[in-house]
Protein backbone atom coordinates (compact mmCIF):
# COMPACT_ATOMS: atom_id res chain seq x y z
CA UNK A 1 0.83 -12.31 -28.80
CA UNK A 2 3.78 -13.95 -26.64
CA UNK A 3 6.03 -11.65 -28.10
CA UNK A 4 4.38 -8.73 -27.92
CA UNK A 5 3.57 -9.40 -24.63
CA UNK A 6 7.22 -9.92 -23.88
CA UNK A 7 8.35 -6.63 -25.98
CA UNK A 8 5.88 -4.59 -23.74
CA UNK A 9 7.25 -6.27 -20.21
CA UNK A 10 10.42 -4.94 -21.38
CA UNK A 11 9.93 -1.50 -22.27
CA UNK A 12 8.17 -1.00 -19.06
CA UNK A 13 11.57 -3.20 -17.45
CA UNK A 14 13.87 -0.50 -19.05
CA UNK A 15 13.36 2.59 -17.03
CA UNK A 16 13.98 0.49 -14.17
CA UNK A 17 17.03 -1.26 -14.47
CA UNK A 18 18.45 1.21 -15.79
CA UNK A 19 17.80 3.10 -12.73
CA UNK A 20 18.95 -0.11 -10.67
CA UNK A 21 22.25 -0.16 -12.30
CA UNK A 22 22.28 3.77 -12.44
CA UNK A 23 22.45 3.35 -8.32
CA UNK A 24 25.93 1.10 -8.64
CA UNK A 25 27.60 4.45 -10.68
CA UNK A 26 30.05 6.72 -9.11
CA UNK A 27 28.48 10.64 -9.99
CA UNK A 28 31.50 10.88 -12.74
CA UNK A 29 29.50 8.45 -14.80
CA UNK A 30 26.09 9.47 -14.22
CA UNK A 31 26.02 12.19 -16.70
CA UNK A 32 29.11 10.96 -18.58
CA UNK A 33 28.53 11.28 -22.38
CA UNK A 34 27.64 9.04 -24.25
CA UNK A 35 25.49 7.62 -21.85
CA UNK A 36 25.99 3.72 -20.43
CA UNK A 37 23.65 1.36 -19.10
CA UNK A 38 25.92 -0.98 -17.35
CA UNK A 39 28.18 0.53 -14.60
CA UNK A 40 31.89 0.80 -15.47
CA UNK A 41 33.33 1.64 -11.99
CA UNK A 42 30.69 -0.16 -9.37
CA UNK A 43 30.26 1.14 -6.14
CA UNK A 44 28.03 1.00 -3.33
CA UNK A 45 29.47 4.32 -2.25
CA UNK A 46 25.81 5.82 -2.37
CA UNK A 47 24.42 3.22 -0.21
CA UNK A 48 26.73 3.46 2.54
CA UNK A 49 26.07 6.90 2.91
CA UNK A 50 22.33 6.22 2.66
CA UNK A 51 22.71 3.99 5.44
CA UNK A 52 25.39 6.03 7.57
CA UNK A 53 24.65 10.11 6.77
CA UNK A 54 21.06 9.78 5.56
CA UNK A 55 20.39 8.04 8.33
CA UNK A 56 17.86 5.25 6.26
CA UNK A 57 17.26 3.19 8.84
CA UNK A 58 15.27 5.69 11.47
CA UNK A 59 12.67 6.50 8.34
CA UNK A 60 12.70 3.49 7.14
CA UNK A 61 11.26 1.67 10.39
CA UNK A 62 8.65 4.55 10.61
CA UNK A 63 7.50 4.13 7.12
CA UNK A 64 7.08 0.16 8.27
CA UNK A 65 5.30 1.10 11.20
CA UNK A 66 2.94 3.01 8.91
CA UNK A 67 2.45 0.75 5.96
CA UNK A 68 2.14 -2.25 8.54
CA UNK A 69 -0.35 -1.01 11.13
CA UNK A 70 -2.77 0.81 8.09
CA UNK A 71 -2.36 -2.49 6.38
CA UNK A 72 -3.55 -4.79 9.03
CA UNK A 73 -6.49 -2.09 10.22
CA UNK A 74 -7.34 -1.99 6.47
CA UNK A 75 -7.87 -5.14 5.79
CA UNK A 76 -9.89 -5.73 9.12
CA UNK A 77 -11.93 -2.70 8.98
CA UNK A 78 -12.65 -3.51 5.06
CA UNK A 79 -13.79 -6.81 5.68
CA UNK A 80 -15.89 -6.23 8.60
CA UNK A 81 -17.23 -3.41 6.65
CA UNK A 82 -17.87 -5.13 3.41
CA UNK A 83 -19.40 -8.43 5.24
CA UNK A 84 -22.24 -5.71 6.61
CA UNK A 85 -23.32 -4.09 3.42
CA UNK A 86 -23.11 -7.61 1.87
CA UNK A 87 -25.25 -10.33 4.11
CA UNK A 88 -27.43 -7.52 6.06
CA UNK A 89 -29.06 -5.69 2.83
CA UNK A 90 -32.52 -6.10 4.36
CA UNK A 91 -31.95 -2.61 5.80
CA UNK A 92 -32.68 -0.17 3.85
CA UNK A 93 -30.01 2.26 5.39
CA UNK A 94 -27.31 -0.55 4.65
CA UNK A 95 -27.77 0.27 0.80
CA UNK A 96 -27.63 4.16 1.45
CA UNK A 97 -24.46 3.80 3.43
CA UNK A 98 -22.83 1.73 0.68
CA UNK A 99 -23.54 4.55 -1.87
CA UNK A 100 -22.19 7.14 0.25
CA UNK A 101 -18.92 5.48 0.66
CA UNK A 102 -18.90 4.47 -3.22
CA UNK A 103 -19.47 8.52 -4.11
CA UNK A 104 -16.52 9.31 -2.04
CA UNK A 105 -14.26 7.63 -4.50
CA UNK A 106 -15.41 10.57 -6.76
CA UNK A 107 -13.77 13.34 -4.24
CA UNK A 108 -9.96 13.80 -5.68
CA UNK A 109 -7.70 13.60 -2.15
CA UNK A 110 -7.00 17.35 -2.48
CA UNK A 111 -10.74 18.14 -1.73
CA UNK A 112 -10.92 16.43 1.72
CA UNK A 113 -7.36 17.20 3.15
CA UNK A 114 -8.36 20.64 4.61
CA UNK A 115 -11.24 18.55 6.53
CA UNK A 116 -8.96 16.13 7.66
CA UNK A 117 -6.42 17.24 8.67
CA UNK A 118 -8.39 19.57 10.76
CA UNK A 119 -9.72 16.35 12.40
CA UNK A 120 -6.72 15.29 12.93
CA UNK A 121 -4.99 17.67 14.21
CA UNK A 122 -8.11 18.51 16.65
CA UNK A 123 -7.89 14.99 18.08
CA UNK A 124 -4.59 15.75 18.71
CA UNK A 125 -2.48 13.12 16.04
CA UNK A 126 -0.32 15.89 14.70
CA UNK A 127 3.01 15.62 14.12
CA UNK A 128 2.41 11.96 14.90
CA UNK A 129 2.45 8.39 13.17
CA UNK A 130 -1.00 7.39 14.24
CA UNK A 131 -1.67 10.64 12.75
CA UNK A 132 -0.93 8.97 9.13
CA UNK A 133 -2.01 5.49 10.25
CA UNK A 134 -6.14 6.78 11.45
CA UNK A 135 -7.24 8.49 8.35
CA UNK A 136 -6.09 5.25 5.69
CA UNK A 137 -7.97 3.08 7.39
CA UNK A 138 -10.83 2.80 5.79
CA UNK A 139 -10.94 3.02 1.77
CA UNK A 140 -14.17 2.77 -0.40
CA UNK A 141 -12.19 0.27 -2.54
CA UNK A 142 -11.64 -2.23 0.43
CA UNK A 143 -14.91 -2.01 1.22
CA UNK A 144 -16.22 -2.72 -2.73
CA UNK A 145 -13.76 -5.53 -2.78
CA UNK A 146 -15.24 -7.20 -0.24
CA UNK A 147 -18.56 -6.24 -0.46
CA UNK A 148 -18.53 -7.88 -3.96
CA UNK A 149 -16.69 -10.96 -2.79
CA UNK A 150 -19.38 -11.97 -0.10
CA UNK A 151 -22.54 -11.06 -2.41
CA UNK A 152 -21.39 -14.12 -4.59
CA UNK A 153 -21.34 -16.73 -1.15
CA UNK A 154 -24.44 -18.36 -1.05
CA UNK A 155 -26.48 -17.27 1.71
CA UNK A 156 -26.85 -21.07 2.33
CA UNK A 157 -23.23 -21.67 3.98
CA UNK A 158 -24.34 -18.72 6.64
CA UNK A 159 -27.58 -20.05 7.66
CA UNK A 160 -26.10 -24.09 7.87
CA UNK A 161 -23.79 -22.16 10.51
CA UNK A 162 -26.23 -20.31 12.40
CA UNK A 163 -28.35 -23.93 12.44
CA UNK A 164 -25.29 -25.40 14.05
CA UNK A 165 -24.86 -22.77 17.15
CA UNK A 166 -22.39 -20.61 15.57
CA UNK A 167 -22.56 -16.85 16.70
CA UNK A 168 -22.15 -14.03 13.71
CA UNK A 169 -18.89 -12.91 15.22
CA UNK A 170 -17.62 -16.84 14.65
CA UNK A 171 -19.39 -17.04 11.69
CA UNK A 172 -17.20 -14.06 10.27
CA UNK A 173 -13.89 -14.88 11.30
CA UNK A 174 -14.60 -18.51 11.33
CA UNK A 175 -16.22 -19.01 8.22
CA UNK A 176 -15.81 -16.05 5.99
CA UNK A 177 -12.86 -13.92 6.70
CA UNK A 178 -10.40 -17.23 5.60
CA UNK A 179 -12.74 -17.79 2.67
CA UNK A 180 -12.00 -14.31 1.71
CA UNK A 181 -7.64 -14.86 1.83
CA UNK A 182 -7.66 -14.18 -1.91
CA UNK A 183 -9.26 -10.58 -1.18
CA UNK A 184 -7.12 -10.44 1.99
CA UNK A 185 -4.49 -10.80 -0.17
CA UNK A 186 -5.27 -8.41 -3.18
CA UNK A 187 -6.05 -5.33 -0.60
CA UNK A 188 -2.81 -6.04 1.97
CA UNK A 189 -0.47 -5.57 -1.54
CA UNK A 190 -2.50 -2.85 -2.70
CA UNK A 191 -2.69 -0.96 0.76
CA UNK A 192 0.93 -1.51 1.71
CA UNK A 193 2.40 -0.02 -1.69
CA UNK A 194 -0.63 2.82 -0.61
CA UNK A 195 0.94 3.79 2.41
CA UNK A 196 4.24 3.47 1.33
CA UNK A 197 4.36 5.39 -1.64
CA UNK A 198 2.49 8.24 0.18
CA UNK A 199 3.85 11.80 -0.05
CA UNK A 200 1.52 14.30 0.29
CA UNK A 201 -0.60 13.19 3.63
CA UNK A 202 2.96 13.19 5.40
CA UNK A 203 4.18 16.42 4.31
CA UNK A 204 0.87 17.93 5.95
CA UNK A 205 1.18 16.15 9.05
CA UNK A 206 4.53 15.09 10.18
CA UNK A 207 7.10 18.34 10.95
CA UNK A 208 9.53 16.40 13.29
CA UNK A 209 12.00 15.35 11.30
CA UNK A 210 12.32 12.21 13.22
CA UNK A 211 9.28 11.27 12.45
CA UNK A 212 9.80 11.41 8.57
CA UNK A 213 9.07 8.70 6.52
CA UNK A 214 10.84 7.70 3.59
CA UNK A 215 9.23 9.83 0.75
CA UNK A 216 9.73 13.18 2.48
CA UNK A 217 13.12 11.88 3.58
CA UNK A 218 13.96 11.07 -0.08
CA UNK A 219 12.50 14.91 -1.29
CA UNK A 220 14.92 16.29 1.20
CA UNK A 221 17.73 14.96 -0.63
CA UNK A 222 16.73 17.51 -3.57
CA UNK A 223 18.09 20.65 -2.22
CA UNK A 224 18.04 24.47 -4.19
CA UNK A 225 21.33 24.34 -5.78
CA UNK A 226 22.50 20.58 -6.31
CA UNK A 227 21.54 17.22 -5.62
CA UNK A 228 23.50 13.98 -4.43
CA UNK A 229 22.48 12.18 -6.98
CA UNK A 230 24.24 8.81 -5.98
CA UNK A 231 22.70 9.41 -2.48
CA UNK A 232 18.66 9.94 -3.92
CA UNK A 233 19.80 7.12 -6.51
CA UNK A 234 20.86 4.51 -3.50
CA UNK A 235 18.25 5.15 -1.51
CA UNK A 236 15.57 5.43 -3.61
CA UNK A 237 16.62 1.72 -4.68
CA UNK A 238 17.07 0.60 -1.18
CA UNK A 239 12.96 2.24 -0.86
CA UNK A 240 11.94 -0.28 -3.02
CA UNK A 241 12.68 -3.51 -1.93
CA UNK A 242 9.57 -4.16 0.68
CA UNK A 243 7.56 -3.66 -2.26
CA UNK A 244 9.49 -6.14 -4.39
CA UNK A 245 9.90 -8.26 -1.39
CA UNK A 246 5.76 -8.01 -0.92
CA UNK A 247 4.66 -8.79 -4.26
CA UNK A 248 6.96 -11.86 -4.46
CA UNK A 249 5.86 -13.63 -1.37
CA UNK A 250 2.20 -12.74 -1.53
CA UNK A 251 1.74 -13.28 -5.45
CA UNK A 252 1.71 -16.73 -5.54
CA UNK A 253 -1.14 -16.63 -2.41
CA UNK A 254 -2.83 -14.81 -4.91
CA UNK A 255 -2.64 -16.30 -8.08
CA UNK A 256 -2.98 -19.81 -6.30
CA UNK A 257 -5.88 -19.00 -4.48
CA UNK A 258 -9.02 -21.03 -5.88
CA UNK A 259 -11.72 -18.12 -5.19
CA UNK A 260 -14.48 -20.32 -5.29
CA UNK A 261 -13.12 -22.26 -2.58
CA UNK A 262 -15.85 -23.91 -0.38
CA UNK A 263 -18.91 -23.34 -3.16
CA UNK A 264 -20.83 -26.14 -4.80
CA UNK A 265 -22.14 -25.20 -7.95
């Protein structure tokens, strides 16, 4: 099973370094036959220019300001959210609310971007990063996360607090949101790689070219005739790294994270 295991990490590892090392090639050697893996001229000619003529930096920091800011309102909105429909089901309109936000994970995206973006645009966030921060805020699969992860904490830890003088606001952000960092966790990775993978929501709402981020910035690379392939190559590698960066750091607080932390059996 090991090896199998191991065989399957590295066909899936393939495409990618190869695509890595692809980045170090002058365009000579790109589509040189017979093809190479390894590089036989290195250069970081392609990421200069990324940095210098593609001007990476500016859409990089607005892609960060997006991916950030949705990240941290996600998480808070998700929990706050998911801490409702979990410890105050003795309303009956709690359970109706969670369905409707579970049945809107069965709407593709292409259904409600007409809707929203005519929201969006009346509130007057077009052409603007809060414009692509407001809508992501909320996701039905936040929500379930959490909702699930505070039906299985006993009931018994909230009403101990409330015996003690603790108010529900300190109860939640005392008590349960740190409880929850394994959730926190899982949702921050999964909503950061969200935002910044996102193409189509910013092709819709951002014109101003200084106000690109870096997936429209990349497609602009492409143009009718040719491509700078060393350019897209470079950059597209240089795209990557938060979300390398991300899933190294935070893994760990993942995989390390005891869920049933706090719980007697």
């Amino acid at each position: 099973m090991s090896t199998f295991m191991w065989a399957l990490a590295a066909l899936y590892a393939f495409p990618l370094v190869w695509f890595l090392l692809s980045s170090f090639k002058p365009g000579s050697e790109l589509f040189r036959y017979p093809l190479t893996i390894l590089p036989e001229n290195p250069t970081v000619a392609g990421f200069e220019q990324a940095w210098d003529r593609f001007d990476f930096l500016l859409y990089f920091s607005n892609t960060l300001i997006v991916a950030v800011s949705t990240t941290v309102l996600t998480v808070i909105a998700s929990a706050m959210t998911g801490y409702a429909l979990a410890k105050y089901q003795q309303y009956r309109w709690v359970k109706i609310f969670f369905i409707c936000i579970l049945a809107t994970t069965m709407l593709p995206t292409e259904v409600i971007l007409s809707p929203t973006f005519i929201v969006i645009r009346d509130l007057g966030l077009y052409n603007s990063l809060a414009g692509l921060v407001v809508p992501s805020i909320l996701t039905a699969t936040g929500v379930f996360m959490f909702r699930q992860y505070f039906v299985s904490i006993p009931d018994d830890i909230i009403e101990a607090a409330r015996i003690d003088g603790a108010r529900e606001v300190g109860i939640f952000f005392r008590i349960m949101l740190p409880m929850s960092r394994p959730i926190i966790m899982t949702l921050a990775i999964f909503s950061f790689q969200w935002r910044w993978n996102d193409y189509i929501w910013p092709l819709i709402v951002v014109g101003d070219e200084s106000k690109f981020t870096l997936q429209i910035a990349l497609r602009s690379i492409v143009g009718a005739e040719n491509i700078d392939w060393p350019l897209l190559l470079a950059a597209s590698a240089m795209s990557l790294l938060p979300l390398i960066l991300l899933f190294v750091v935070f893994q760990r607080y993942v995989m390390n994270e005891d869920l049933n932390a706090g719980l007697k059996d």
